[in-house]
C-alpha atoms as a PDB file:
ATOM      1  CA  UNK A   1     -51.424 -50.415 -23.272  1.00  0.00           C
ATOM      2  CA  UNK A   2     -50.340 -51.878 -26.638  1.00  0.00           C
ATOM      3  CA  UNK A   3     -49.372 -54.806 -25.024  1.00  0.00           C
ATOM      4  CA  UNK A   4     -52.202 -55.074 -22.952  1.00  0.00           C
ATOM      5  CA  UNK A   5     -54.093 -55.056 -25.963  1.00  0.00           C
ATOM      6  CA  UNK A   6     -51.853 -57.804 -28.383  1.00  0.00           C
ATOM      7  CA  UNK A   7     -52.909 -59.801 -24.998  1.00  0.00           C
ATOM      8  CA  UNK A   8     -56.485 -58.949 -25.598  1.00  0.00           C
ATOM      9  CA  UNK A   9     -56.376 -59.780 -29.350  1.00  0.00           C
ATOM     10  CA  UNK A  10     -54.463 -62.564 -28.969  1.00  0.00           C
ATOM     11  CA  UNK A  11     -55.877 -64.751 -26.161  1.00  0.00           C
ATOM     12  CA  UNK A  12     -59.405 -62.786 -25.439  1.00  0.00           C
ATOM     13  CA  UNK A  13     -58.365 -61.061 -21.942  1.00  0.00           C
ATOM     14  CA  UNK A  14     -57.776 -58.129 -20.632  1.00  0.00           C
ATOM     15  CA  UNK A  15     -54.506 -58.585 -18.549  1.00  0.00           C
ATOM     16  CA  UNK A  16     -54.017 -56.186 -15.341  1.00  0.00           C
ATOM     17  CA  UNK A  17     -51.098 -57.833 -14.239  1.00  0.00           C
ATOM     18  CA  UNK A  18     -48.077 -55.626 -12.455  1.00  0.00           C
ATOM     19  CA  UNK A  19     -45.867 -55.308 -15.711  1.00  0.00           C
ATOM     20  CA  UNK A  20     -49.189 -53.778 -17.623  1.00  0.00           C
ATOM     21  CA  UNK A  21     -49.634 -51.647 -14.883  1.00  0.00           C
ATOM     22  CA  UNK A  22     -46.165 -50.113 -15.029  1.00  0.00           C
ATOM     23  CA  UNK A  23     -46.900 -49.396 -18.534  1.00  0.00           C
ATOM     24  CA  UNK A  24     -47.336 -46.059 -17.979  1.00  0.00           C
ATOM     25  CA  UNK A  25     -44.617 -45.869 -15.975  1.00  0.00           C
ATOM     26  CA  UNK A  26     -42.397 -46.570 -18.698  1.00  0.00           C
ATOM     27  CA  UNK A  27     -42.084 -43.361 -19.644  1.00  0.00           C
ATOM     28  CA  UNK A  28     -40.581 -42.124 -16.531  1.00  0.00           C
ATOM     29  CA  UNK A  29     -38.043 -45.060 -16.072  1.00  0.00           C
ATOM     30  CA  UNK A  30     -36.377 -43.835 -18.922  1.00  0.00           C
ATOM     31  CA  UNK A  31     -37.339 -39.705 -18.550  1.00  0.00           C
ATOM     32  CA  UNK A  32     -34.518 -37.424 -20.002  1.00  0.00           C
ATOM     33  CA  UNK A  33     -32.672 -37.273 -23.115  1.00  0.00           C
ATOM     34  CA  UNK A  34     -31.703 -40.361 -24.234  1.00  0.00           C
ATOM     35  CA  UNK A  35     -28.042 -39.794 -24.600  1.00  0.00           C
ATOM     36  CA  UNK A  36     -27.385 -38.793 -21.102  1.00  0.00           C
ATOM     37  CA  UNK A  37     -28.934 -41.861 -19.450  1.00  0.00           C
ATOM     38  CA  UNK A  38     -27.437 -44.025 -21.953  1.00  0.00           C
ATOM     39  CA  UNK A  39     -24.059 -42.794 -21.094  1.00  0.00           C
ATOM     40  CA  UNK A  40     -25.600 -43.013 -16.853  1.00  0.00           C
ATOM     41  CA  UNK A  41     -26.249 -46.679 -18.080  1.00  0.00           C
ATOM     42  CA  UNK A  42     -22.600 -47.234 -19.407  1.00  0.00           C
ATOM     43  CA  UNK A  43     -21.304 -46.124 -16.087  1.00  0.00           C
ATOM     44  CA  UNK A  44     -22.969 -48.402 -13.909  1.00  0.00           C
ATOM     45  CA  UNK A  45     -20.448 -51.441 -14.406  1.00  0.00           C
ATOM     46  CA  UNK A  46     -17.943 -49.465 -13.377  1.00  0.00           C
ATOM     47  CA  UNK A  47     -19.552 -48.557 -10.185  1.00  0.00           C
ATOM     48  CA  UNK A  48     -20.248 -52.159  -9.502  1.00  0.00           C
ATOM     49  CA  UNK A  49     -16.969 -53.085  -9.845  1.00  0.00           C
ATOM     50  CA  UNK A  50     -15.839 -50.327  -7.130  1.00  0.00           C
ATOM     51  CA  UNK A  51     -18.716 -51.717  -4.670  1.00  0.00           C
ATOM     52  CA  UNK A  52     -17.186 -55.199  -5.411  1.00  0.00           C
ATOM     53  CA  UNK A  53     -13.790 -53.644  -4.350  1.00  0.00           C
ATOM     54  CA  UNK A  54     -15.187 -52.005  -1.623  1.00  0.00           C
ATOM     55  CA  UNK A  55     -13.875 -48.677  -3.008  1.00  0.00           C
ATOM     56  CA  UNK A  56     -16.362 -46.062  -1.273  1.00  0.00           C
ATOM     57  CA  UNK A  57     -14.707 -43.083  -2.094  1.00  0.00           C
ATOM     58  CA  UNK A  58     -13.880 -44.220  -5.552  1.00  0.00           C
ATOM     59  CA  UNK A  59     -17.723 -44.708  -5.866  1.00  0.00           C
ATOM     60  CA  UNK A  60     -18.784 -41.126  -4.410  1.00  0.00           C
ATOM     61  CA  UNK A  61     -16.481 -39.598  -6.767  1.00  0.00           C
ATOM     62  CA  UNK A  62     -17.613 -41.422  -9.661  1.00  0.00           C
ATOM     63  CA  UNK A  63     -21.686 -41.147  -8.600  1.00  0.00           C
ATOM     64  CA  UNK A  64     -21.042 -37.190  -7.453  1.00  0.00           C
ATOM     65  CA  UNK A  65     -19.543 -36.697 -11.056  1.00  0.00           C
ATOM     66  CA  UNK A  66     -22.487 -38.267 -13.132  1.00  0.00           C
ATOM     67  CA  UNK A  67     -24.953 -36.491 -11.070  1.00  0.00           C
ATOM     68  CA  UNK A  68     -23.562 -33.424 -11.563  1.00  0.00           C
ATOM     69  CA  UNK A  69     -23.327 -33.984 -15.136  1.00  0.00           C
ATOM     70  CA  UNK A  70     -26.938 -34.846 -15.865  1.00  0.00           C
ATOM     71  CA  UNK A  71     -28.556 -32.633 -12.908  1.00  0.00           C
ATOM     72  CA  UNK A  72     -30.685 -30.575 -15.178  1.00  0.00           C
ATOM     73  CA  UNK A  73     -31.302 -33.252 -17.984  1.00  0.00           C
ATOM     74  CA  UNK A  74     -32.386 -36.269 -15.968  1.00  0.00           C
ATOM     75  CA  UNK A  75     -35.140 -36.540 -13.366  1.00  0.00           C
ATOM     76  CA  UNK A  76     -34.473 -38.508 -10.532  1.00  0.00           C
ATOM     77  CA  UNK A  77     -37.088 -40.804 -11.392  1.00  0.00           C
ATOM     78  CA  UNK A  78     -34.841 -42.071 -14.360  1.00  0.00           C
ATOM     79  CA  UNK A  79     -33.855 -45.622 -13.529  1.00  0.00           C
ATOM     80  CA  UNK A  80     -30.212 -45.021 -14.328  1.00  0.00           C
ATOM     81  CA  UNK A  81     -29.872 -42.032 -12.163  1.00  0.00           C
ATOM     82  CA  UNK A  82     -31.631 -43.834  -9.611  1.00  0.00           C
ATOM     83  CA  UNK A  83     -28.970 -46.390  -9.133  1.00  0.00           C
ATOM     84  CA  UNK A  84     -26.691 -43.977  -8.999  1.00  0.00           C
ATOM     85  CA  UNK A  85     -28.122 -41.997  -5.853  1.00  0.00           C
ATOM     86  CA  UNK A  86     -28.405 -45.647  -4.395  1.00  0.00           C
ATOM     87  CA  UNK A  87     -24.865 -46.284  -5.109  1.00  0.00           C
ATOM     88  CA  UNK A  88     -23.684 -42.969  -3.207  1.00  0.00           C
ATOM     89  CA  UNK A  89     -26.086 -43.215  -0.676  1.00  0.00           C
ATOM     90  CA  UNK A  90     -25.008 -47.288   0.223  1.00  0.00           C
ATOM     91  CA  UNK A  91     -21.086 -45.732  -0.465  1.00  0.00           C
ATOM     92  CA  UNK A  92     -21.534 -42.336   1.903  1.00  0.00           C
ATOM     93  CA  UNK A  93     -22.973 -44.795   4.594  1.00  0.00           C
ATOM     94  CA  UNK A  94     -19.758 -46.840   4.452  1.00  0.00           C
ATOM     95  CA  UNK A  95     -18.149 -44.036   5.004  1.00  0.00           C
ATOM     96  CA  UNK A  96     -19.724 -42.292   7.416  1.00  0.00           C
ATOM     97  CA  UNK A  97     -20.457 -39.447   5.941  1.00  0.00           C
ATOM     98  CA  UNK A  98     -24.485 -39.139   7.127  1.00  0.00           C
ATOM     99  CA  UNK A  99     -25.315 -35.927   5.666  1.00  0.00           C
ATOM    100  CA  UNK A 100     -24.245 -36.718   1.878  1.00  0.00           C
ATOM    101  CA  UNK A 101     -25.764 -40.644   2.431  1.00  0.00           C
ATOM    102  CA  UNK A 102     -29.074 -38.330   3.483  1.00  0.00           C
ATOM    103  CA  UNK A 103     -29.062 -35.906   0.560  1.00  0.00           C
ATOM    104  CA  UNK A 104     -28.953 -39.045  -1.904  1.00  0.00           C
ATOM    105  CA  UNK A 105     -31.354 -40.802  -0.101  1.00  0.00           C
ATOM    106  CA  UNK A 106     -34.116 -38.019   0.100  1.00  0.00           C
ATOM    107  CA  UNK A 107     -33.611 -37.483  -3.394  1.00  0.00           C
ATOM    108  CA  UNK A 108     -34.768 -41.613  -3.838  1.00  0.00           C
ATOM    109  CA  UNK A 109     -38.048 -41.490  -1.707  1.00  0.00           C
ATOM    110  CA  UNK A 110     -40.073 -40.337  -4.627  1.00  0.00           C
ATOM    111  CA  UNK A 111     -38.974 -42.215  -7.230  1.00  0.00           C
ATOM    112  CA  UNK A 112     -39.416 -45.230  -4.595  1.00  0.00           C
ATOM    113  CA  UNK A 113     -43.299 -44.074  -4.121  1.00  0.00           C
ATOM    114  CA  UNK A 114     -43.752 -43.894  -8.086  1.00  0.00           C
ATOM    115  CA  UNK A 115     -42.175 -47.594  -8.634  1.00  0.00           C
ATOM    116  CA  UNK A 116     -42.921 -49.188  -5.174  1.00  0.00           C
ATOM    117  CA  UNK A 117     -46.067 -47.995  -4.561  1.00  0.00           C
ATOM    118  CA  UNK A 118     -48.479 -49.027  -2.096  1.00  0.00           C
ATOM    119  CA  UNK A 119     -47.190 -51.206   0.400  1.00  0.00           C
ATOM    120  CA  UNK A 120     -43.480 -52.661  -1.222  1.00  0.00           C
ATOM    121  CA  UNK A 121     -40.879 -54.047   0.931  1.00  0.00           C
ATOM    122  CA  UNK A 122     -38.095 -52.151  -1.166  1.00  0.00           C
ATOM    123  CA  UNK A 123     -40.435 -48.977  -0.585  1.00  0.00           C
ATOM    124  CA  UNK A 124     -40.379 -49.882   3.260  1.00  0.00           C
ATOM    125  CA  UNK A 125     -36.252 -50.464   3.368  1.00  0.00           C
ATOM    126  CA  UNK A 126     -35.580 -47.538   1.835  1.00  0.00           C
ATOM    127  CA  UNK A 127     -37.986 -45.238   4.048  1.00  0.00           C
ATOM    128  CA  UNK A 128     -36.702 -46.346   7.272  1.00  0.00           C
ATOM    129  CA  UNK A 129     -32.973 -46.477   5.925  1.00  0.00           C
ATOM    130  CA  UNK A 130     -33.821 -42.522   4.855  1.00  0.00           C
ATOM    131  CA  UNK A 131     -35.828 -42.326   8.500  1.00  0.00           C
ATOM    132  CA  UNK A 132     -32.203 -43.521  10.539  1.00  0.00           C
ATOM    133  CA  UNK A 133     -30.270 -41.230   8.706  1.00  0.00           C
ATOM    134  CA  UNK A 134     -32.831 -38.514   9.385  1.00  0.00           C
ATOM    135  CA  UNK A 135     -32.742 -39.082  13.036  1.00  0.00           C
ATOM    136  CA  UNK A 136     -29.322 -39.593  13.241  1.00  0.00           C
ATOM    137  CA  UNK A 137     -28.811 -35.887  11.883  1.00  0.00           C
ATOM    138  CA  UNK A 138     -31.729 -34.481  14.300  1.00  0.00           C
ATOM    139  CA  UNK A 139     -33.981 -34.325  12.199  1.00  0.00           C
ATOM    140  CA  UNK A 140     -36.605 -35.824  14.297  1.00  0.00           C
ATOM    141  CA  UNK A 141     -39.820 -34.686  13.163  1.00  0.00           C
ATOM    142  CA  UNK A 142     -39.174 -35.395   9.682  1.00  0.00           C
ATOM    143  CA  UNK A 143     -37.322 -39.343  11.109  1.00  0.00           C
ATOM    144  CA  UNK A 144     -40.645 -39.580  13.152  1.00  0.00           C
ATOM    145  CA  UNK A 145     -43.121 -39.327  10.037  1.00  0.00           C
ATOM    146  CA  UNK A 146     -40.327 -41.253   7.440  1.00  0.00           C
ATOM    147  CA  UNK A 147     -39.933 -43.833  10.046  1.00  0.00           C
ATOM    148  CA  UNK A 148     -44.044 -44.146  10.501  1.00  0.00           C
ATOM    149  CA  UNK A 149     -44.405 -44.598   6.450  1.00  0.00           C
ATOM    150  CA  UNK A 150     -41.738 -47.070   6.496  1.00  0.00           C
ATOM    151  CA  UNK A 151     -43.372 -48.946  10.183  1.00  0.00           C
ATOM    152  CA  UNK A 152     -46.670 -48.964   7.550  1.00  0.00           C
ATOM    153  CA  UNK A 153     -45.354 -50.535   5.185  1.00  0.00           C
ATOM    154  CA  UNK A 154     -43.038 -52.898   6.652  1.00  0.00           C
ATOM    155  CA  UNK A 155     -45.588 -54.477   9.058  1.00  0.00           C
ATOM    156  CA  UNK A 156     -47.856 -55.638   6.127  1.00  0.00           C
ATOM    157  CA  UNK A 157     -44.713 -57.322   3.902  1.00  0.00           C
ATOM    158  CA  UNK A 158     -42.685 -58.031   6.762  1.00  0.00           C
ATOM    159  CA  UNK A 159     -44.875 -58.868   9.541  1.00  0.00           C
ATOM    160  CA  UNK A 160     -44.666 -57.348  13.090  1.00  0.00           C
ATOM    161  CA  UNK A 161     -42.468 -59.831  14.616  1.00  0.00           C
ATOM    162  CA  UNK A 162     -39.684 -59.915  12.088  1.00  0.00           C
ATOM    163  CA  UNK A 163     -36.665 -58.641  13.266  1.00  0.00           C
ATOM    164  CA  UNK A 164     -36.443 -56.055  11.274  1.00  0.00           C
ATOM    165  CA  UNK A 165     -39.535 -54.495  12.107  1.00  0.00           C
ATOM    166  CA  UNK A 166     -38.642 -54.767  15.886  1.00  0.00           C
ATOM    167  CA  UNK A 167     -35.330 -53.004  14.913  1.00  0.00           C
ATOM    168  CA  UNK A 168     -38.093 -50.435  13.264  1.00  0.00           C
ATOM    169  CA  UNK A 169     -40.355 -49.897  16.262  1.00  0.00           C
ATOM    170  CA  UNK A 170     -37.126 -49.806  18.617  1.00  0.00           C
ATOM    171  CA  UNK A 171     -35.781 -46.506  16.584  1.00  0.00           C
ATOM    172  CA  UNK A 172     -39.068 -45.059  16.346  1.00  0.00           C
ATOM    173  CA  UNK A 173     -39.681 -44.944  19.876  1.00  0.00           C
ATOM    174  CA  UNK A 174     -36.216 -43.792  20.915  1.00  0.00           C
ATOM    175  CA  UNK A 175     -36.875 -40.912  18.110  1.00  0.00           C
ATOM    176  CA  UNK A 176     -40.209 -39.916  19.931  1.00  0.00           C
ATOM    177  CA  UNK A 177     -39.149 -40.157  23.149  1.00  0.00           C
ATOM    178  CA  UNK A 178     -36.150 -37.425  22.122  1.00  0.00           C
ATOM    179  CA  UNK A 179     -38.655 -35.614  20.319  1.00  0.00           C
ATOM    180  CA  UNK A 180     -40.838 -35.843  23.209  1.00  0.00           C
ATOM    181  CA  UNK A 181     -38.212 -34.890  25.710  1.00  0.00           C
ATOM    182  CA  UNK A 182     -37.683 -31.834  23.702  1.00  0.00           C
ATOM    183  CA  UNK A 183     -40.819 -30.006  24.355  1.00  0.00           C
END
């Protein structure tokens, strides 16, 4: 808002442009005391360096330790933390190990809706990355309605003949047709 309105003052408009809008977002990008997501934000070279090694486990470890650390002083929604559920989630699907990569990734969806709303291709990724891993555990009510949100979203940015939507509408069906074949 204040800079919404040195815009106003300054050059006689009212500017609704997408970094005005998160204005009021602000707040939650950086949500929790301040000297536990600045030491979140110190970490976060290191992790990069592991993910340029290609150390998974390194990065789980490291990820699993901050998390635990800061569970009941930052929200999920801080940005910091939020790279660092990305970071285990990317690392625990390297790995194989489904069920962590799905813990971390539920734990992203709504910070994804706050910061990608409406129809975002990040949003739209994430959802049907969340919606495989869902399915993959049996989850398949809960894959069927992730996978739909993400199917929403993806043919507006993406289009319905990009590949990656066709990957989209491929898993879908096979996760209806088992959920189908269930009842």
């Amino acid at each position: 808002q204040e800079r919404q309105r040195q815009l106003e003052k300054q050059y006689c408009f009212v500017c609704d442009c997408k970094r005005c809008e998160m204005a009021d977002k602000d707040s939650d990008l950086l949500a929790g005391e301040e000297h536990a997501w600045k030491e979140v934000k110190e970490s976060i070279p290191k992790v990069e360096e592991l993910q340029s090694a290609g150390n998974s486990e390194e990065i789980v470890d490291l990820c699993q330790a901050i998390l635990d650390k800061y569970r009941d002083v930052l929200p999920d929604t801080n940005l910091h933390l939020l790279k660092m559920l990305d970071a285990a989630m990317d690392a625990c699907i390297h790995l194989a190990r489904w069920e962590d990569a799905l813990g971390y990734g539920v734990r992203t969806l709504q910070p994804y809706q706050l910061y990608y709303a409406g129809p975002h291709p990040v949003r739209g990724v994430q959802l049907m990355r969340v919606g495989k891993l869902q399915h993959h555990q049996g989850m398949l009510e809960q894959a069927s309605d992730t996978l739909k949100q993400a199917f929403d979203i993806l043919k507006v940015t993406h289009g319905r003949e990009h590949s990656l939507t066709g990957n989209l509408k491929q898993i879908l069906a096979e996760c209806e047709a088992e959920l189908s074949s269930r009842t």
